[in-house]
Protein backbone atom coordinates (compact mmCIF):
# COMPACT_ATOMS: atom_id res chain seq x y z
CA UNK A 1 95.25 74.54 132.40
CA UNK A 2 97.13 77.43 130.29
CA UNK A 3 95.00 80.58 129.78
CA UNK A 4 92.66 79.78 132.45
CA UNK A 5 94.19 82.88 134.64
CA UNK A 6 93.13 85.19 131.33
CA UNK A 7 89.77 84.69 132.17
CA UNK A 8 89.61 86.49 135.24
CA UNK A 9 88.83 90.18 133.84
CA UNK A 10 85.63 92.30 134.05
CA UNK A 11 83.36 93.59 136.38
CA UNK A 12 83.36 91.68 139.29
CA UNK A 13 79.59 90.51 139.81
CA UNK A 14 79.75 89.15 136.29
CA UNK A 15 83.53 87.93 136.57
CA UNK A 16 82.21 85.57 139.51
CA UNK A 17 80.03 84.18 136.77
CA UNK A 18 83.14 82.83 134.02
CA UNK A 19 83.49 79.54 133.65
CA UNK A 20 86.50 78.04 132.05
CA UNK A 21 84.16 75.11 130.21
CA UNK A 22 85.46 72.01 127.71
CA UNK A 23 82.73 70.21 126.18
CA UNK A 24 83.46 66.32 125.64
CA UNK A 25 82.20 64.08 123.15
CA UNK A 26 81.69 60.38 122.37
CA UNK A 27 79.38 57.56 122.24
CA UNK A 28 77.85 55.06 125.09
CA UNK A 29 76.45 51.49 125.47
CA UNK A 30 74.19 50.75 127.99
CA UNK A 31 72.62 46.84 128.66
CA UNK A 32 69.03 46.23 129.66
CA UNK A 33 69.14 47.32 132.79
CA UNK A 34 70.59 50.45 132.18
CA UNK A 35 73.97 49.66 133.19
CA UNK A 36 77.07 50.73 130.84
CA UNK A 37 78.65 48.20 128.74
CA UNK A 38 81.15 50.49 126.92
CA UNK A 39 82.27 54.33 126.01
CA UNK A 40 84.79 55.60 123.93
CA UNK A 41 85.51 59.87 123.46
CA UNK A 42 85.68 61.19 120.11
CA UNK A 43 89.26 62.37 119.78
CA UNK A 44 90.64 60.90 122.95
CA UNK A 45 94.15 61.72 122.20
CA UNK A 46 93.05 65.84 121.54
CA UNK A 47 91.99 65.90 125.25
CA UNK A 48 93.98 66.48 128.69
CA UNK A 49 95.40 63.50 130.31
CA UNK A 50 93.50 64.58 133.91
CA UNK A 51 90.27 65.08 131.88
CA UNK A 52 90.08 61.85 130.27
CA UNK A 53 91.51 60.02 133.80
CA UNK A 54 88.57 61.41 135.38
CA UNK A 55 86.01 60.34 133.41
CA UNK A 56 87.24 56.97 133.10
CA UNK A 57 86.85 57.20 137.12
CA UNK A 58 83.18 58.17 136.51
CA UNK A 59 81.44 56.93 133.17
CA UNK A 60 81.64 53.53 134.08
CA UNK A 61 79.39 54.19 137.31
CA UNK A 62 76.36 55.62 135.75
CA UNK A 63 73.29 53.88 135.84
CA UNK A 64 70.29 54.91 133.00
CA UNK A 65 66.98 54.27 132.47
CA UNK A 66 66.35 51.30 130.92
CA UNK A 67 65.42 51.60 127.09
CA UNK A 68 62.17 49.77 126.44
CA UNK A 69 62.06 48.03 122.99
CA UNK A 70 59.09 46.41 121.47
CA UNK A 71 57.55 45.95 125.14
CA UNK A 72 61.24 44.73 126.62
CA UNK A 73 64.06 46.01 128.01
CA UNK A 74 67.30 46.49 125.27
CA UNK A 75 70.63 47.33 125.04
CA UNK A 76 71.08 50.16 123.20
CA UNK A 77 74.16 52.50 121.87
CA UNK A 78 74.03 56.39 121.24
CA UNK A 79 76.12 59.40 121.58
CA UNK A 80 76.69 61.65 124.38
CA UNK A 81 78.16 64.90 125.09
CA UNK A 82 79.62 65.88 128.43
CA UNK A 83 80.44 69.42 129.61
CA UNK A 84 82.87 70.19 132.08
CA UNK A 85 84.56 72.88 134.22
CA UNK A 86 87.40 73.93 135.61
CA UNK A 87 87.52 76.13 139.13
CA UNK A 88 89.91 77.81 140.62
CA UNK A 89 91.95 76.73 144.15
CA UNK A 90 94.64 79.04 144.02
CA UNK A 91 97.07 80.75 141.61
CA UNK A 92 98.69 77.42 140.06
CA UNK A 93 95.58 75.12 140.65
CA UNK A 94 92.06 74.15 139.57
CA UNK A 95 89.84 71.56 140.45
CA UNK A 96 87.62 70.18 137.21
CA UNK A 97 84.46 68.55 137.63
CA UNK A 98 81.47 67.43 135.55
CA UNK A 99 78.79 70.17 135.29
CA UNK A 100 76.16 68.41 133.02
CA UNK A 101 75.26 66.00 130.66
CA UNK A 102 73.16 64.87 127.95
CA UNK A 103 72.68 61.42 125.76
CA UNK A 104 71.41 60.75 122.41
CA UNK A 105 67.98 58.87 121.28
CA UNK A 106 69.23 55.09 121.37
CA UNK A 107 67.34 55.50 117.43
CA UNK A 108 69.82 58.92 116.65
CA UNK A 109 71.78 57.22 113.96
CA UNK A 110 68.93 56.94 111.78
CA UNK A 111 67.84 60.28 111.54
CA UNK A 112 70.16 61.71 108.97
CA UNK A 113 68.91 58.75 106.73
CA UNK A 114 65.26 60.25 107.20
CA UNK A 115 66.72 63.83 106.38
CA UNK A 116 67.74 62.62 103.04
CA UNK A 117 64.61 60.48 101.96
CA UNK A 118 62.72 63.56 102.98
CA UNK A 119 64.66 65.73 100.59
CA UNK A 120 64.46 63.43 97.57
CA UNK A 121 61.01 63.20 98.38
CA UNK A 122 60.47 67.00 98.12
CA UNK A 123 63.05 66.91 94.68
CA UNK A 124 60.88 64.01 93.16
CA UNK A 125 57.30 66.06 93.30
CA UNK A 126 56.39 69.06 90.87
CA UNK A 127 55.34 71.12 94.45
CA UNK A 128 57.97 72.48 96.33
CA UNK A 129 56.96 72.72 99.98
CA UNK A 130 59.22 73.62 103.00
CA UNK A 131 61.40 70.61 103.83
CA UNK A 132 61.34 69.29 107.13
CA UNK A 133 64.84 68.87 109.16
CA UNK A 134 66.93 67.74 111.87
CA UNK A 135 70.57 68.96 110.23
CA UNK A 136 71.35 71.85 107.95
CA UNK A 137 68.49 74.63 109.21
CA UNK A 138 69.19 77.80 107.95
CA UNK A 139 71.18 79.94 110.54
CA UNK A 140 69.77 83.57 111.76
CA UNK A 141 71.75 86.47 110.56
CA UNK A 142 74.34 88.08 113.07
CA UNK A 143 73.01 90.86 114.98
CA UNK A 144 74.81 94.30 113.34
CA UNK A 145 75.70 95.49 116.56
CA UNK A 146 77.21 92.16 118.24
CA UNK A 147 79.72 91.96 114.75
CA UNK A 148 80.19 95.57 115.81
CA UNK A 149 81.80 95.02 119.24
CA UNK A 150 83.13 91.64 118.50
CA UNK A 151 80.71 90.10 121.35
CA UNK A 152 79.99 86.01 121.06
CA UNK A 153 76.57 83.78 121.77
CA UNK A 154 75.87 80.25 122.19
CA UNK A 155 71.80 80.59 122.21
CA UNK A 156 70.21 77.30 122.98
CA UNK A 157 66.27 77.20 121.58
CA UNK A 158 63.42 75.25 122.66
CA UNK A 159 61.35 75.00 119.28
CA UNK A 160 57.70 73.98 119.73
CA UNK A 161 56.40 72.20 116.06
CA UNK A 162 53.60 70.79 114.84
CA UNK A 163 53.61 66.98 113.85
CA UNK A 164 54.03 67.83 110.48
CA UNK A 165 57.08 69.98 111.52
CA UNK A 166 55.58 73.56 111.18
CA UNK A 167 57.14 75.90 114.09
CA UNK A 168 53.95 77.06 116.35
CA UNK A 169 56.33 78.98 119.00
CA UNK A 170 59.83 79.37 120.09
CA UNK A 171 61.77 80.64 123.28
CA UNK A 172 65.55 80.84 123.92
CA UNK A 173 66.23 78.20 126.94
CA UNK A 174 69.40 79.36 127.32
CA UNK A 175 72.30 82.70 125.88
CA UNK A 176 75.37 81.91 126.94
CA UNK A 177 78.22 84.97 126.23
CA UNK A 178 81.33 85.43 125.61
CA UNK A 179 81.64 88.92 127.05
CA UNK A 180 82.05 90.49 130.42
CA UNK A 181 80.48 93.41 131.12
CA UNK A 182 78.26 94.63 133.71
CA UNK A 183 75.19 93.11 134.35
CA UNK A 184 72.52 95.02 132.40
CA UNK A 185 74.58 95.22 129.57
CA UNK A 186 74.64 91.41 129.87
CA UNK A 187 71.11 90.69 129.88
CA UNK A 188 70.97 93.22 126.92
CA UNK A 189 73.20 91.27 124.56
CA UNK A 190 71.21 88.17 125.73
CA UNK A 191 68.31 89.74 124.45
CA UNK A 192 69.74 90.48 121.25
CA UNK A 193 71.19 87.35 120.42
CA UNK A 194 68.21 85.38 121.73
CA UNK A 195 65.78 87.60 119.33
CA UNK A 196 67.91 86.81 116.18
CA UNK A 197 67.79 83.10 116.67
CA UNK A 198 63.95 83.14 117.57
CA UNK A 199 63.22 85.55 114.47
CA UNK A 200 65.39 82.46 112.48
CA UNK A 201 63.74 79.35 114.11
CA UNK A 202 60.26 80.58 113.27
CA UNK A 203 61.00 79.83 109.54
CA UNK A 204 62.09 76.43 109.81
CA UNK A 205 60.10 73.04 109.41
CA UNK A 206 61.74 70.73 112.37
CA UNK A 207 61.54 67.11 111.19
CA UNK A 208 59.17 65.30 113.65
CA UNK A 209 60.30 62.29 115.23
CA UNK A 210 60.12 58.85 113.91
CA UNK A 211 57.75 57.31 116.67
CA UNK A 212 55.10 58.42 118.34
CA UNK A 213 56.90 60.92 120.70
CA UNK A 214 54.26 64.14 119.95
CA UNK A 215 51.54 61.98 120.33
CA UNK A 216 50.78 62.59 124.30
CA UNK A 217 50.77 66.31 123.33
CA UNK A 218 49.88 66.50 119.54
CA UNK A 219 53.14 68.17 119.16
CA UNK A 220 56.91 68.07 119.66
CA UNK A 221 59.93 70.29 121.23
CA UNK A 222 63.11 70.00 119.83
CA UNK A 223 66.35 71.95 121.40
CA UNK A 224 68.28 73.77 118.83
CA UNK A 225 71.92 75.35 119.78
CA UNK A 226 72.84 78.15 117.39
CA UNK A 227 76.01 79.71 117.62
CA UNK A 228 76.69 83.21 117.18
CA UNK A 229 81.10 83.06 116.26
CA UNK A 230 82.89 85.64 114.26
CA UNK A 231 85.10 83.47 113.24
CA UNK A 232 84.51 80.21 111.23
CA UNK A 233 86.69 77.79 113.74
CA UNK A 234 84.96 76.91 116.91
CA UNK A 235 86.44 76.42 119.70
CA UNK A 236 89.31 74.14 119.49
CA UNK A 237 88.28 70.50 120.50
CA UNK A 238 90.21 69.56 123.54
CA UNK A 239 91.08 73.20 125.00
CA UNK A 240 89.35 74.88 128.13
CA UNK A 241 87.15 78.25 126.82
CA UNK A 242 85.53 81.05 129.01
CA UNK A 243 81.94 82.58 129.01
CA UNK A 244 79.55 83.37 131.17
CA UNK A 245 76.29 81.03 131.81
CA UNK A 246 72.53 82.54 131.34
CA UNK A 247 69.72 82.24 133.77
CA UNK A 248 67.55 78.58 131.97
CA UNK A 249 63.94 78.90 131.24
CA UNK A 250 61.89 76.31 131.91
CA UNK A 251 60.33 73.96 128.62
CA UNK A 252 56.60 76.11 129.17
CA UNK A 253 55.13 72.91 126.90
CA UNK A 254 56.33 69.81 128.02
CA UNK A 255 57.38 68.19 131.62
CA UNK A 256 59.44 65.54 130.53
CA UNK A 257 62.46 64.33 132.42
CA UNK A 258 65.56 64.37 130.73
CA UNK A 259 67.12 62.48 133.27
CA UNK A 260 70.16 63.68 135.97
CA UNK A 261 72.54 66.25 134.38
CA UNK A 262 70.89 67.48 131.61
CA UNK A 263 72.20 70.97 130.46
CA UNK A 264 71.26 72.37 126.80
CA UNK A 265 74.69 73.78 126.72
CA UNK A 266 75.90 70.41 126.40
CA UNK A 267 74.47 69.79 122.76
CA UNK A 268 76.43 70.71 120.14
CA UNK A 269 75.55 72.87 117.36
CA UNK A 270 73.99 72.01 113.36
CA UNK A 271 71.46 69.84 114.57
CA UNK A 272 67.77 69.81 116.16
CA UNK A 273 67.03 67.30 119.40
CA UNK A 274 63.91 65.84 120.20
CA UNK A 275 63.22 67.38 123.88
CA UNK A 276 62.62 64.43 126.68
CA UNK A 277 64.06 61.57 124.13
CA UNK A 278 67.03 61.05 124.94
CA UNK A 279 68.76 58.41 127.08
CA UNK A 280 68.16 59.05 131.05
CA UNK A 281 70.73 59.00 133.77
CA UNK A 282 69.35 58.16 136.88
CA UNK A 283 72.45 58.10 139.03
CA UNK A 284 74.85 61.30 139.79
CA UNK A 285 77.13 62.76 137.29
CA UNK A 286 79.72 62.74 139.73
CA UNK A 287 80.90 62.45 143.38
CA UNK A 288 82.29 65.47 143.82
């Protein structure tokens, strides 16, 4: 747990907000009935010997949804990202538990194959419209006054497109920071970080999913994390990292369940998700 005690500076309604967070990736197999077959973490050997001990106490126990595949129940693989956090006991201990969740479409792996026959499609015609995308949207620029003061974002969007792909509305779900400061001053670098992203998102074509997910609403929401990092590193796979949470917004267009869990801060940046497609956990994400 080394440089979890730096995190405990600032203002002290805001400092009751840090977490010290580790986000863990990997992939999952679940059988028809929604009961997991296998799991393996990307990187295992990168990640703390308590971490990995006690999710190997917990993964196996979750129960999902079962995935329905041309009318019948399947057994399906994807990917899934887990975020967890560490809090304090006392000076020399923490307790770490699983905060949230989230789990891939079972058809994920097929979407950067889509990407690309979408692009050669676009290269092979004399127009040249706006290609549609899951991967490689254009980031927003950094706001002047956040490279100014050194201040961090992770802004999670909920993107509201068309079924051809054309952006109709945006919000930010989520800012999380990587400052401490006092509370207004919080909720003002939100802001700021939240409006870059949003000005950036309404220029993008999101590639609309392969079935017939927008159908019920004639549209689609895909969840968008954009990071706002001075530096070109992220985080260092494996290591604990403070910020402090946002308030969530609710998705104002859809109702979908995205089963027990579910936390946009657990998808990782570079990449657009389908909102309410991914696998669903039905159980608890932990005892604790």
């Amino acid at each position: 747990m080394t440089g979890l005690a730096a995190l405990a500076a600032g203002p002290a309604a805001v400092r009751k907000q840090l977490e010290a967070s580790m986000l863990v990736t990997g992939t999952i197999a679940v059988d028809n009935a929604g009961k997991v077959i296998s799991y393996a973490f990307d990187d295992k050997e990168k990640l703390p010997v308590g971490v990995v001990e006690m999710l190997d106490r917990r993964v196996p126990a979750w129960t999902f949804e079962p995935v329905i595949v041309d009318g019948k129940p399947a057994s399906v693989r994807t990917y899934m990202s887990i975020r967890l956090v560490a809090k304090k006991l006392d000076k020399d201990n923490y307790a770490i538990s699983i905060r949230s969740a989230s789990f891939g479409h079972p058809d994920g792996s097929s979407r950067a194959k889509r990407v690309q026959e979408a692009i050669k499609a676009v290269q092979a015609s004399n127009e040249q419209p706006k290609v549609c995308k899951n991967e490689g949207l254009t980031p927003p620029n950094y706001p002047d006054a956040g490279a100014l003061f050194g201040v961090q974002a992770n802004v999670y969007l909920l993107v509201k497109a068309s079924p051809d792909g054309q952006v109709q509305d945006v919000i930010a779900e989520q800012v999380n920071m990587k400052v401490v400061t006092d509370e207004r001053n919080m909720e003002r670098w939100r802001n700021l970080f939240a409006d870059a992203a949003v000005k950036q998102a309404r220029k993008w074509c999101v590639e609309p999913p392969a079935d017939d997910t927008d159908a019920k609403y004639g549209f689609h929401v895909a969840r968008v994390p954009v990071r706002f990092y001075l530096t070109r590193e992220p985080p260092r796979y494996g290591e604990w990292e403070g910020y402090v949470p946002g308030p969530r917004q609710s998705n104002p267009w859809q109702a979908d369940s995205e089963g027990k869990g579910f936390s946009p801060d657990t998808l990782m940046p570079g990449r657009a998700y389908i909102a309410g497609t991914g696998l669903k956990l039905l159980s608890e994400l932990s005892d604790s």
